[in-house]
C-alpha atoms as a PDB file:
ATOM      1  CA  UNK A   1     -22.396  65.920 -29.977  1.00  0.00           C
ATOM      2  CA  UNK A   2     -21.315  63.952 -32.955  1.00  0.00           C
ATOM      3  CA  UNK A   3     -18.016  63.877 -32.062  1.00  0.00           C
ATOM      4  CA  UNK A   4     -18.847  62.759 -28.466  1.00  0.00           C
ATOM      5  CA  UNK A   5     -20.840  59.904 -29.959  1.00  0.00           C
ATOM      6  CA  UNK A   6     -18.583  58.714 -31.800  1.00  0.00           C
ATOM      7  CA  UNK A   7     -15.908  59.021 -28.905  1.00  0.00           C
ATOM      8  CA  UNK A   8     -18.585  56.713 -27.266  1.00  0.00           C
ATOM      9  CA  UNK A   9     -18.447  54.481 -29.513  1.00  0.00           C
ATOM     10  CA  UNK A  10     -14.903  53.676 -30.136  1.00  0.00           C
ATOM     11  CA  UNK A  11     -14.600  53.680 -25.633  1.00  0.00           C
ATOM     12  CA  UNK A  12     -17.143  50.779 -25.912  1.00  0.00           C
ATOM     13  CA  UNK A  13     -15.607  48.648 -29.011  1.00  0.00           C
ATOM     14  CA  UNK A  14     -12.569  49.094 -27.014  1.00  0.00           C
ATOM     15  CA  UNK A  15     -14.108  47.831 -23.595  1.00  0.00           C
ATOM     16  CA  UNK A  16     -15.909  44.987 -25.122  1.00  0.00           C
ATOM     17  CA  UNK A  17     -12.364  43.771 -26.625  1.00  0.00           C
ATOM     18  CA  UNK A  18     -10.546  43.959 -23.737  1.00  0.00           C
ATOM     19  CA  UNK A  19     -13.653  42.352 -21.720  1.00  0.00           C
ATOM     20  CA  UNK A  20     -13.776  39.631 -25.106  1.00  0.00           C
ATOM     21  CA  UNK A  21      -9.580  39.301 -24.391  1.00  0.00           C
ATOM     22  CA  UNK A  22     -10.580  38.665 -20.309  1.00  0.00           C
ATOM     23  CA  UNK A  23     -13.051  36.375 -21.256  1.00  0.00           C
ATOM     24  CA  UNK A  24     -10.453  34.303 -23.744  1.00  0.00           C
ATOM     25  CA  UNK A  25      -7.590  34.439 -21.108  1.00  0.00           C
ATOM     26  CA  UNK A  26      -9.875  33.151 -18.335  1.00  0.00           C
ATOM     27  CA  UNK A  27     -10.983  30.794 -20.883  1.00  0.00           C
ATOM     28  CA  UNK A  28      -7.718  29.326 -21.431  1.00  0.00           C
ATOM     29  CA  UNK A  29      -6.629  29.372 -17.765  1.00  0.00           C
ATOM     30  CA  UNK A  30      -9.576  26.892 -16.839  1.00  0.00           C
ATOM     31  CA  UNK A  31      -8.707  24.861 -20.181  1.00  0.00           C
ATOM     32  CA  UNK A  32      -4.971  24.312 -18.605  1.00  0.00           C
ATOM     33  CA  UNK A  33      -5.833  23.414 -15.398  1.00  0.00           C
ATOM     34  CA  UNK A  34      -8.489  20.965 -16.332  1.00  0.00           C
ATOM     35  CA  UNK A  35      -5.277  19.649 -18.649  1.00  0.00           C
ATOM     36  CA  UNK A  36      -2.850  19.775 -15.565  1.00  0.00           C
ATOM     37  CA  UNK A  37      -5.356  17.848 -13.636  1.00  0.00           C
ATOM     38  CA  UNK A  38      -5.893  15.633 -17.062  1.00  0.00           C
ATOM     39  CA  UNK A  39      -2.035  14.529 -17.218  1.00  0.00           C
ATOM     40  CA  UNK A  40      -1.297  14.135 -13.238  1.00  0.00           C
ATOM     41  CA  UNK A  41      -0.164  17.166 -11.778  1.00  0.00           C
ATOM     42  CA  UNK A  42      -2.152  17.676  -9.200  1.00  0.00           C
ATOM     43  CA  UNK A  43      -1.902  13.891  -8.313  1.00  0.00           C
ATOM     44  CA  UNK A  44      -0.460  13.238  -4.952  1.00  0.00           C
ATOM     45  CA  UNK A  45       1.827  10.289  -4.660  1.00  0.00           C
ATOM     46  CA  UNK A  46       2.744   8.306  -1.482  1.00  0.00           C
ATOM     47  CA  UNK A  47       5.242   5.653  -1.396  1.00  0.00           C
ATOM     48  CA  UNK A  48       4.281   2.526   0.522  1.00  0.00           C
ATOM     49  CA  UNK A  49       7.246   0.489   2.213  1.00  0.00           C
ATOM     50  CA  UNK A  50       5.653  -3.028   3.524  1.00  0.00           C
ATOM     51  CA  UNK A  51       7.241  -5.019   6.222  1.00  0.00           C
ATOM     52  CA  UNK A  52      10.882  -4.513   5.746  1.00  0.00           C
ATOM     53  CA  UNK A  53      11.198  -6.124   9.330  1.00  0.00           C
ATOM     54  CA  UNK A  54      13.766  -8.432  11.585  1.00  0.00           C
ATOM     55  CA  UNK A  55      11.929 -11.364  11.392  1.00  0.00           C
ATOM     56  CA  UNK A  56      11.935 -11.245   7.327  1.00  0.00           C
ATOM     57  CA  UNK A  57      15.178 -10.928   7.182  1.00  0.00           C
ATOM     58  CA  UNK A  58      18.180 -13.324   7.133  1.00  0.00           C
ATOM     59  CA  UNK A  59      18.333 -13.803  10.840  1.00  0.00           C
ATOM     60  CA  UNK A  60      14.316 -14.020  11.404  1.00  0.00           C
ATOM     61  CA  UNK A  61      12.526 -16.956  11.948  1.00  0.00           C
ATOM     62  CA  UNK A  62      10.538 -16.554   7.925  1.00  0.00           C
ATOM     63  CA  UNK A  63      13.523 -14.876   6.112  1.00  0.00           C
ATOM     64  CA  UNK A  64      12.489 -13.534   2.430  1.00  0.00           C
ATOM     65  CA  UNK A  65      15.359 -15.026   0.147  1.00  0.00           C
ATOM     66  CA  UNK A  66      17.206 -12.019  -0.587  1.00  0.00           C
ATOM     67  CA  UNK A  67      15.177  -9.809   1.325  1.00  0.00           C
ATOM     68  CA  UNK A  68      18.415  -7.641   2.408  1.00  0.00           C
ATOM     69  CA  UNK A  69      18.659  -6.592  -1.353  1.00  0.00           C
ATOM     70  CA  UNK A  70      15.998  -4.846  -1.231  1.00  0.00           C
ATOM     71  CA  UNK A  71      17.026  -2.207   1.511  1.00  0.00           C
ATOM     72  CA  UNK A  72      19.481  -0.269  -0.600  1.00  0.00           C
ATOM     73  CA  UNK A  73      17.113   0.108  -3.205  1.00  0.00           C
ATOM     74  CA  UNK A  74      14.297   1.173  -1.190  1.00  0.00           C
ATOM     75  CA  UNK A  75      16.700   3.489   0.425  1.00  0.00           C
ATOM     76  CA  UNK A  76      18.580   5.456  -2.999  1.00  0.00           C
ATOM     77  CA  UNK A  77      14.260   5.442  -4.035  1.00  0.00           C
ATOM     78  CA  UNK A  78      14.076   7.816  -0.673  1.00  0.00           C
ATOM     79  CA  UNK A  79      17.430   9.697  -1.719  1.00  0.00           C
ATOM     80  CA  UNK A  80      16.454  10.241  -5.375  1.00  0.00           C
ATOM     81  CA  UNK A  81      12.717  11.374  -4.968  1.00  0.00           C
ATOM     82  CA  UNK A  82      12.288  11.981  -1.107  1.00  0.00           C
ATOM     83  CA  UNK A  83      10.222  15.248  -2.374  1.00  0.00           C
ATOM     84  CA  UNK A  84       8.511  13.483  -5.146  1.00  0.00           C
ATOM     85  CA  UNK A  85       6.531  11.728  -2.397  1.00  0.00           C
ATOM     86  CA  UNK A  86       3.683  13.416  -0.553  1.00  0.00           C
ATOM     87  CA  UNK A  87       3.946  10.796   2.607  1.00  0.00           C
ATOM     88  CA  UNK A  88       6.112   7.678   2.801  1.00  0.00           C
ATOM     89  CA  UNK A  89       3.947   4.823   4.760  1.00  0.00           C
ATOM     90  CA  UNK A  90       5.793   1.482   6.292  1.00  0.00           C
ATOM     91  CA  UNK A  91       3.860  -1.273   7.385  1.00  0.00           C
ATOM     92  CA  UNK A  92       4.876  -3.115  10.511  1.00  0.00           C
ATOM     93  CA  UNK A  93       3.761  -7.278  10.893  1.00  0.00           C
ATOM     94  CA  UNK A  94       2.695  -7.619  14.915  1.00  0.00           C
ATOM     95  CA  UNK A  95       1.631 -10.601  16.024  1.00  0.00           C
ATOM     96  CA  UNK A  96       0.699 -11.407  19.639  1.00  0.00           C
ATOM     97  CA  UNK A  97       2.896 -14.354  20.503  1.00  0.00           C
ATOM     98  CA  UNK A  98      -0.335 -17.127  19.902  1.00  0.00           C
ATOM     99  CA  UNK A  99      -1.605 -15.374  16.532  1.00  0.00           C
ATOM    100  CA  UNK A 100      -3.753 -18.199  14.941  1.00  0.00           C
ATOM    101  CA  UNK A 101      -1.249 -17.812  11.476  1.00  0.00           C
ATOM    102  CA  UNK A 102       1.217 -19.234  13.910  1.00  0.00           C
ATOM    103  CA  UNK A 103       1.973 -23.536  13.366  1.00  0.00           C
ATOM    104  CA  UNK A 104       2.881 -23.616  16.980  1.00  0.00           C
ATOM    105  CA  UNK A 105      -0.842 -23.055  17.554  1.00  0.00           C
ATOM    106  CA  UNK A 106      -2.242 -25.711  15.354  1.00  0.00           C
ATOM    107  CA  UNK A 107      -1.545 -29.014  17.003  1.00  0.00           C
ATOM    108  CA  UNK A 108      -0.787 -31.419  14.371  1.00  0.00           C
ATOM    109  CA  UNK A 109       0.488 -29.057  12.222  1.00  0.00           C
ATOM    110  CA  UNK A 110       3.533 -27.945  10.415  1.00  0.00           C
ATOM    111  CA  UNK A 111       5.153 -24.900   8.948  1.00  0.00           C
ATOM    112  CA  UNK A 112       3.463 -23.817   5.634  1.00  0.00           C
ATOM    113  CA  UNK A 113       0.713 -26.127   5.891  1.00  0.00           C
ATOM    114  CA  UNK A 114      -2.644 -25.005   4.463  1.00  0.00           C
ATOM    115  CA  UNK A 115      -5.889 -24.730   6.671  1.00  0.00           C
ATOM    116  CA  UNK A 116      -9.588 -22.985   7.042  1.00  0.00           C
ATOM    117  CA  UNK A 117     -10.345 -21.369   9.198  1.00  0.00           C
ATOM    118  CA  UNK A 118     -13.833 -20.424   9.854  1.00  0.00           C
ATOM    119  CA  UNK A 119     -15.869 -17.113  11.381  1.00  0.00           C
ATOM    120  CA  UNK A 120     -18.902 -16.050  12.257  1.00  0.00           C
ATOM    121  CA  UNK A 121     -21.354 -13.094  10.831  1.00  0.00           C
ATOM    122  CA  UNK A 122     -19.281 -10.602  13.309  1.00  0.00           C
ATOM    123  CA  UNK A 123     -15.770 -11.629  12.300  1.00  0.00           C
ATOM    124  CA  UNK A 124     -14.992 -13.629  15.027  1.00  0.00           C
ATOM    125  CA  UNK A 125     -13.071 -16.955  15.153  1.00  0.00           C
ATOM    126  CA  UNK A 126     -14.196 -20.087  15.479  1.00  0.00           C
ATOM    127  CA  UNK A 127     -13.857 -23.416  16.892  1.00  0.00           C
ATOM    128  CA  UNK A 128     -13.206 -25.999  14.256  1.00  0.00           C
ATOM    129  CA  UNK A 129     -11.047 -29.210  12.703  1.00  0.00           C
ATOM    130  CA  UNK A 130      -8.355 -26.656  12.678  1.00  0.00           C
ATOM    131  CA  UNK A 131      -8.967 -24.704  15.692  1.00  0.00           C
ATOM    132  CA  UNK A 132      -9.544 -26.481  18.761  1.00  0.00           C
ATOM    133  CA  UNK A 133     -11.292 -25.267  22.158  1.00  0.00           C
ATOM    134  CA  UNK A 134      -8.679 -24.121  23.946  1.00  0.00           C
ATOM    135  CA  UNK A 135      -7.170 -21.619  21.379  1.00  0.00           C
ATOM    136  CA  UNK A 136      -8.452 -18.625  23.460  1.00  0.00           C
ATOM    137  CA  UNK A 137      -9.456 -16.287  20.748  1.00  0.00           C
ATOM    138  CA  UNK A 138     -12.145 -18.958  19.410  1.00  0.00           C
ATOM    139  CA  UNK A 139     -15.565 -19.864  20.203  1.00  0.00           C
ATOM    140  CA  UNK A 140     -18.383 -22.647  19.367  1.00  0.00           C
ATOM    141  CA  UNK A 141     -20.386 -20.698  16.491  1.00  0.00           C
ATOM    142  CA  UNK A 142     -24.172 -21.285  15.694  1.00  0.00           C
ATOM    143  CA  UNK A 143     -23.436 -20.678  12.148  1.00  0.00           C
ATOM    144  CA  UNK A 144     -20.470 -20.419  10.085  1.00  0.00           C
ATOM    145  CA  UNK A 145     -20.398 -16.934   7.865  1.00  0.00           C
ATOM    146  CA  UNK A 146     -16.919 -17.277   6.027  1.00  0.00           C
ATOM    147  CA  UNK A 147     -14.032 -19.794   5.533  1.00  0.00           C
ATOM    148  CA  UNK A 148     -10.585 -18.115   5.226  1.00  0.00           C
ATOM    149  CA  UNK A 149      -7.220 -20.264   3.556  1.00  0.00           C
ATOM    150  CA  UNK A 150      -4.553 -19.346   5.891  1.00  0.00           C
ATOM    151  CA  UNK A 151      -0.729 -20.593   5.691  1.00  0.00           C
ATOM    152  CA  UNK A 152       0.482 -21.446   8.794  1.00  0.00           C
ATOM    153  CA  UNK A 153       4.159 -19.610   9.470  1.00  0.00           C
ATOM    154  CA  UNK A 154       6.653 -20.101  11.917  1.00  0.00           C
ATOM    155  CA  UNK A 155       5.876 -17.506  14.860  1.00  0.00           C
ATOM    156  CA  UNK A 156       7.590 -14.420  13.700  1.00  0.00           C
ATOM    157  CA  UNK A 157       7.369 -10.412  14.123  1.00  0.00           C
ATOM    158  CA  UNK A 158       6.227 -10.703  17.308  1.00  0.00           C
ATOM    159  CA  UNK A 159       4.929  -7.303  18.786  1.00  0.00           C
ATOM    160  CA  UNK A 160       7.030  -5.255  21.044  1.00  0.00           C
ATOM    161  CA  UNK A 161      10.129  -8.144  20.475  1.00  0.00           C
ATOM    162  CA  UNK A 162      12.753  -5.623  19.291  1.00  0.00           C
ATOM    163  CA  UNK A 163      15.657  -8.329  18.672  1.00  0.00           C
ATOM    164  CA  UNK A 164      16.073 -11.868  17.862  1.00  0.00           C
ATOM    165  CA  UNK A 165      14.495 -13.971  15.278  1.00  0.00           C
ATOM    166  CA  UNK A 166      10.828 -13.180  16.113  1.00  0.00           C
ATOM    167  CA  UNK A 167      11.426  -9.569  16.653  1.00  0.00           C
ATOM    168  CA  UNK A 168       9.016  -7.464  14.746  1.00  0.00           C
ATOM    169  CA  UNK A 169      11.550  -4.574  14.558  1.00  0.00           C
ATOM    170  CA  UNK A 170      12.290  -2.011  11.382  1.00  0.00           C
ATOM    171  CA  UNK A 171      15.463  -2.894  10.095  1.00  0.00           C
ATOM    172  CA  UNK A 172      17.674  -0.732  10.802  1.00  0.00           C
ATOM    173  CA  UNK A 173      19.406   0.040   7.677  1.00  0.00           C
ATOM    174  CA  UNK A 174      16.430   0.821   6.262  1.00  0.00           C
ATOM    175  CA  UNK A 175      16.025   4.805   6.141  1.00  0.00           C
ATOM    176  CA  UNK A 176      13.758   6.578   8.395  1.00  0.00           C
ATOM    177  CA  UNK A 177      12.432   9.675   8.877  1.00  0.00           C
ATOM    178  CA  UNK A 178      10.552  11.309  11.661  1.00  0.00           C
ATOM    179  CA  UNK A 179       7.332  11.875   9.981  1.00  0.00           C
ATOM    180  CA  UNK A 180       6.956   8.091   8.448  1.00  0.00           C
ATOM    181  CA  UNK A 181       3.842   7.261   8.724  1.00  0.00           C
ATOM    182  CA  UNK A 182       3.732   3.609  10.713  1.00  0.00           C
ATOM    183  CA  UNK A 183       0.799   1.206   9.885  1.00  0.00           C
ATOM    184  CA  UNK A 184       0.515  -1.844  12.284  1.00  0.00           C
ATOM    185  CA  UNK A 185      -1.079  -4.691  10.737  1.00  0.00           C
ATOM    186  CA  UNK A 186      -1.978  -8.722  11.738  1.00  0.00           C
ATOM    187  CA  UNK A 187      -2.071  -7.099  15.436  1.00  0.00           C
ATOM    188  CA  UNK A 188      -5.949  -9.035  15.493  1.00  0.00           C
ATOM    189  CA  UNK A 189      -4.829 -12.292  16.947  1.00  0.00           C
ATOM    190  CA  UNK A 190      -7.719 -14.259  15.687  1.00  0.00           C
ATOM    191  CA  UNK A 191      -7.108 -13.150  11.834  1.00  0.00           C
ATOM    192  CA  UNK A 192      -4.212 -12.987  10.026  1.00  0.00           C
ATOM    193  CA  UNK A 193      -3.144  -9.413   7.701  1.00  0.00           C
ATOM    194  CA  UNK A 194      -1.038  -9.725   4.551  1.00  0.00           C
ATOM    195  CA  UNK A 195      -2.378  -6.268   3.260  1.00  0.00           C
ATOM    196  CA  UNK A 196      -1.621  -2.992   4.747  1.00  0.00           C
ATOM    197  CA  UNK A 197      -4.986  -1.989   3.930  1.00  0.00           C
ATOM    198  CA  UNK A 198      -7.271  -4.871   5.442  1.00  0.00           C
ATOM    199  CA  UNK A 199      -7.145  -8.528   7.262  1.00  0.00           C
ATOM    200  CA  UNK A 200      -6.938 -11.615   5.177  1.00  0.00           C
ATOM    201  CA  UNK A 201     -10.611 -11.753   4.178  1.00  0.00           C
ATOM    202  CA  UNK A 202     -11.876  -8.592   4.393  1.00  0.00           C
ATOM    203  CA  UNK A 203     -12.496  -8.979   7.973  1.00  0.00           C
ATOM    204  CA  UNK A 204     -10.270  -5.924   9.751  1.00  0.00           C
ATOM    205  CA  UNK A 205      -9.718  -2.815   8.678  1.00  0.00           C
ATOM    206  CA  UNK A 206      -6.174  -0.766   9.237  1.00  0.00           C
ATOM    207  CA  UNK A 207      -6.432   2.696   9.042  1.00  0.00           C
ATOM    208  CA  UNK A 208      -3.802   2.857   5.501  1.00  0.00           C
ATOM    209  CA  UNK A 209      -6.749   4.073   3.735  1.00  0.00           C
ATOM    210  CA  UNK A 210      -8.395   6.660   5.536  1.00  0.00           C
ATOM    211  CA  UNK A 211      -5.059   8.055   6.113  1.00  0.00           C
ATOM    212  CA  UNK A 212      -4.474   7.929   2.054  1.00  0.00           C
ATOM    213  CA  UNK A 213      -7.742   9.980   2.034  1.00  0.00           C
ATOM    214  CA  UNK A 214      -7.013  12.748   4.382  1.00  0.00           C
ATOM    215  CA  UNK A 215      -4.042  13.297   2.790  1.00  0.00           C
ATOM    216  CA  UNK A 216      -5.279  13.459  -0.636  1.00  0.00           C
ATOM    217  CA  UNK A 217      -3.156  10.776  -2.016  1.00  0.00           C
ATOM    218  CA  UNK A 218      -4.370   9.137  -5.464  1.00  0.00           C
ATOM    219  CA  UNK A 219      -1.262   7.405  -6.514  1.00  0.00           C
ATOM    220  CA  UNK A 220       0.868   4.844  -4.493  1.00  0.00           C
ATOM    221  CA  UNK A 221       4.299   3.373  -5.230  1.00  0.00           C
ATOM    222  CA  UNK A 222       4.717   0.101  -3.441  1.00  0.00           C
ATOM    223  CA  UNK A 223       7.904  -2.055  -2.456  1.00  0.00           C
ATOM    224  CA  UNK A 224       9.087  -4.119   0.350  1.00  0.00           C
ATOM    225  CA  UNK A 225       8.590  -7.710   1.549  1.00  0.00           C
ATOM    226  CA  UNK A 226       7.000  -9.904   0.138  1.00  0.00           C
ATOM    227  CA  UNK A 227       6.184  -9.917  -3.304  1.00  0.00           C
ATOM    228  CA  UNK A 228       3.581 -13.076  -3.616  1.00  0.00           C
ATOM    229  CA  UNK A 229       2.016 -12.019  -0.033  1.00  0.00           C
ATOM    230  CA  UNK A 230       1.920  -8.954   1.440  1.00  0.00           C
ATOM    231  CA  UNK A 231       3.317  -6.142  -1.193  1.00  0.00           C
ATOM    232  CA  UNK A 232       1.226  -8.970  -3.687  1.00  0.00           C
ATOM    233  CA  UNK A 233      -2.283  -8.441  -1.629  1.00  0.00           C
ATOM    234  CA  UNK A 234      -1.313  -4.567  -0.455  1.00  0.00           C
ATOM    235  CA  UNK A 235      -0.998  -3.457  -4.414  1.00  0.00           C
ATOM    236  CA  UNK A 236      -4.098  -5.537  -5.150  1.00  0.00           C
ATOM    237  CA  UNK A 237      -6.145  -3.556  -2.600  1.00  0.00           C
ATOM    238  CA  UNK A 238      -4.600   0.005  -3.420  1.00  0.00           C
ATOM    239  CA  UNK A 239      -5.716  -0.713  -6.681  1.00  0.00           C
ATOM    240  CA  UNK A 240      -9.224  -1.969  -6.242  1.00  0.00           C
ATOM    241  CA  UNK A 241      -9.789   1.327  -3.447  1.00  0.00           C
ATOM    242  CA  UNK A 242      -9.166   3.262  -6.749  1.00  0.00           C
ATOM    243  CA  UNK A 243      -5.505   4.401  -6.191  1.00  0.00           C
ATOM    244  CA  UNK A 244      -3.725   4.578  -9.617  1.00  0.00           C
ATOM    245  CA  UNK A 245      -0.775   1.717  -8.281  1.00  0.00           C
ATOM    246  CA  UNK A 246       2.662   0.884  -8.665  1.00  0.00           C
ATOM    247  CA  UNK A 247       4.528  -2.307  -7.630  1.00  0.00           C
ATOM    248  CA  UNK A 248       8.062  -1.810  -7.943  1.00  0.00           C
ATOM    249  CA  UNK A 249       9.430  -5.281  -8.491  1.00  0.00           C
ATOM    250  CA  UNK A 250      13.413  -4.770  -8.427  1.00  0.00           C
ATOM    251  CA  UNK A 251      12.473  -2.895  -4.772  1.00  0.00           C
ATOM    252  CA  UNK A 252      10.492  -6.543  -3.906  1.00  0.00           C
ATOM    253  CA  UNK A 253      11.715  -9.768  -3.326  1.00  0.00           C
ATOM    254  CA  UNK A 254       9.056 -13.020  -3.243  1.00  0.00           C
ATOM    255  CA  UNK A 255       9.129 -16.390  -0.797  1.00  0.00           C
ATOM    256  CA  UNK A 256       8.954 -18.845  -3.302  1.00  0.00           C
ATOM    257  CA  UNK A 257       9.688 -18.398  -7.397  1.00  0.00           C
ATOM    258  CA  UNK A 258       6.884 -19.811  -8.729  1.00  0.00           C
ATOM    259  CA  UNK A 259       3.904 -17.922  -6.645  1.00  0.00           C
ATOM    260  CA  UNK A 260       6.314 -14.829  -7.090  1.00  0.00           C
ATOM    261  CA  UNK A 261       6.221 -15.243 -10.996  1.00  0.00           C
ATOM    262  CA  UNK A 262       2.253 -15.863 -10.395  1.00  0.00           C
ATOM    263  CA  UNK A 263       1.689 -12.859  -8.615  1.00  0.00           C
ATOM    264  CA  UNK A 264       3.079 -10.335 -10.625  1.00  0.00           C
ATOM    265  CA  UNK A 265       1.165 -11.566 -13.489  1.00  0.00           C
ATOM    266  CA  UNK A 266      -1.799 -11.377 -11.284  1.00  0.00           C
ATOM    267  CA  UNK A 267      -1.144  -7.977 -10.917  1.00  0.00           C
ATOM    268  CA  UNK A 268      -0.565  -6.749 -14.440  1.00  0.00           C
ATOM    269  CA  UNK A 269      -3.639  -8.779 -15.309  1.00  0.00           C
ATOM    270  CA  UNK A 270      -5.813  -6.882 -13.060  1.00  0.00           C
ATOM    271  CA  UNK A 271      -4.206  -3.432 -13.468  1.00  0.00           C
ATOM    272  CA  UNK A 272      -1.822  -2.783 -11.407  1.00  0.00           C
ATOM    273  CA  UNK A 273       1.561  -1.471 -12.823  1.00  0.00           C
ATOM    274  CA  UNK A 274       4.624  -3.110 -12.273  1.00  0.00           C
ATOM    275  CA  UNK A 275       7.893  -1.557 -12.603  1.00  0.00           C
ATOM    276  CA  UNK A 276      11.305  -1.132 -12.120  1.00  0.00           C
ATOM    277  CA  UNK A 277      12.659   1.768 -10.174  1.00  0.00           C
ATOM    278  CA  UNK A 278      14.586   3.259 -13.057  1.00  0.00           C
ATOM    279  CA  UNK A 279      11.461   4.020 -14.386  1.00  0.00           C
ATOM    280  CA  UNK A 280      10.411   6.402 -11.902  1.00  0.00           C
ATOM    281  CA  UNK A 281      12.368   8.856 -13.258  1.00  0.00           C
ATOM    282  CA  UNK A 282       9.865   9.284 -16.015  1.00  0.00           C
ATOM    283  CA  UNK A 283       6.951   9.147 -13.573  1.00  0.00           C
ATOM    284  CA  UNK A 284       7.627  11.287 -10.806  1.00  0.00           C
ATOM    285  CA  UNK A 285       8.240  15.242 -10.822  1.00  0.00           C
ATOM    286  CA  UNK A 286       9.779  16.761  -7.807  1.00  0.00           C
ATOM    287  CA  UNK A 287       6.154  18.031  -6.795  1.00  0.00           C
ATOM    288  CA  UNK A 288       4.837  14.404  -5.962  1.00  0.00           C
ATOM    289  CA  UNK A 289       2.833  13.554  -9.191  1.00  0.00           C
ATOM    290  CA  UNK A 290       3.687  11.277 -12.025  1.00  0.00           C
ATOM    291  CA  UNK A 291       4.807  13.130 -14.743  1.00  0.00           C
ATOM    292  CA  UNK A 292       3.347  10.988 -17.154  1.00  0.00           C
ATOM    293  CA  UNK A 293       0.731   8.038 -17.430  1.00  0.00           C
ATOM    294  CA  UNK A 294       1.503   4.450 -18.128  1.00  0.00           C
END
């Protein structure tokens, strides 16, 4: 009986090791996936391709100086880490052929000329020193709710125009695959879009984010056309919706030096990272997530 008890013994120092050794692996399993998840790795990344359209280009009717140059970039980005990225997004500009950001529609009125426009509690456009009766997507308003700057363009990216100056059309050196996500944006013709994410004012609402969301993507890498507008306000967005952003400038080009210069230090300012593309190297891993933080 001794003997047996003593057996007993040694059986149960041995099963509360092993159980103590369980308990430590388990342990350090949890501790290494809360580090995984603390350095990135189970970050999902999408890459974010804005407006890289007809009408931008040097044959459109509001060509990007130098816009072309940033196709091959965008496209050896696609080539280099196509599996880094969990979803690549473009955005698309469509305009109905009146779109109030349109000069042609403000009598008096040049390209690039500054004016307010004005809405009511709902959103909706209205009638005013700068809009005038018969623009059909305006009305008299009781009460005035928000006043929006908007630069008046030449009429460009016009939806469903698929050549010309005005066409709205992906370039088509620009590389494509079949499940690219396409985001149509400014397609409101009383409110103009420079974000992929929302209108100019908060107003509208594309559906960029909730499709982030569903897909589980918490880090975006952003290029395209243009710098100090619409990649400019899409980054600022991304950023403020919580996504941990990227703006990656050599894969940009701006309309003008001096708001190009202002807007990336807008960005940096407010925390968005900007970068070139050879550093992505060092921030994505073939499984989508950023291999490091910056």
């Amino acid at each position: 009986m001794a003997s047996c008890g003593k057996q007993d013994t040694i059986i149960a120092w041995s099963c509360s090791k092993l159980l103590h050794g369980f308990s430590m692996m388990t342990w350090r399993l949890v501790m290494l996936s809360v580090l995984c998840q603390a350095l990135g790795q189970d970050d999902k990344a999408a890459l974010i391709i804005i407006d890289v359209q007809d009408c931008f280009l040097e044959s459109g009717t509001l060509p990007v100086p130098e816009g072309k140059e940033v196709i091959p970039v965008i496209n050896r980005i696609r080539s280099a880490y196509e599996d880094a990225f969990s979803m690549v997004v473009l955005s698309q500009d469509w305009h109905c052929s009146d779109h109030v950001s349109f000069a042609s529609q403000h009598p008096g009125h040049r390209p690039f000329d500054e004016v307010t426009l004005q809405y009511d509690s709902k959103g909706h456009l209205c009638t005013s020193s700068s809009v005038p009766p018969s623009f059909p997507y305006a009305h008299a308003c009781s009460q005035v709710r928000y006043n929006i700057s908007q630069s008046l363009w030449p009429d460009h990216c016009i939806m469903n125009v698929t050549s010309g100056p005005t066409s709205s059309a992906i370039d088509s050196r620009l590389t494509r695959k079949p499940n690219d996500e396409i985001i149509l944006k400014g397609n409101d013709c009383e409110v103009d879009s420079y974000s992929a994410f929302n209108s100019n004012g908060g107003l509208r609402h594309t559906r960029l984010h909730r499709l982030l969301q569903r897909n589980n993507i918490s880090v975006v890498y952003v290029v395209g056309l243009a710098l100090d507008y619409c990649v400019y306000y899409t980054s600022l967005d991304a950023h403020s919706l919580g996504y941990k952003t990227y703006t990656v400038a050599d894969a940009t080009r701006g309309i003008a030096v001096i708001s190009t210069q202002e807007a990336v230090a807008d960005l940096k300012t407010k925390g968005v990272h900007v970068i070139q593309s050879s550093s992505l190297a060092g921030l994505l891993s073939v499984s989508g997530a950023p291999a490091a933080s910056m």
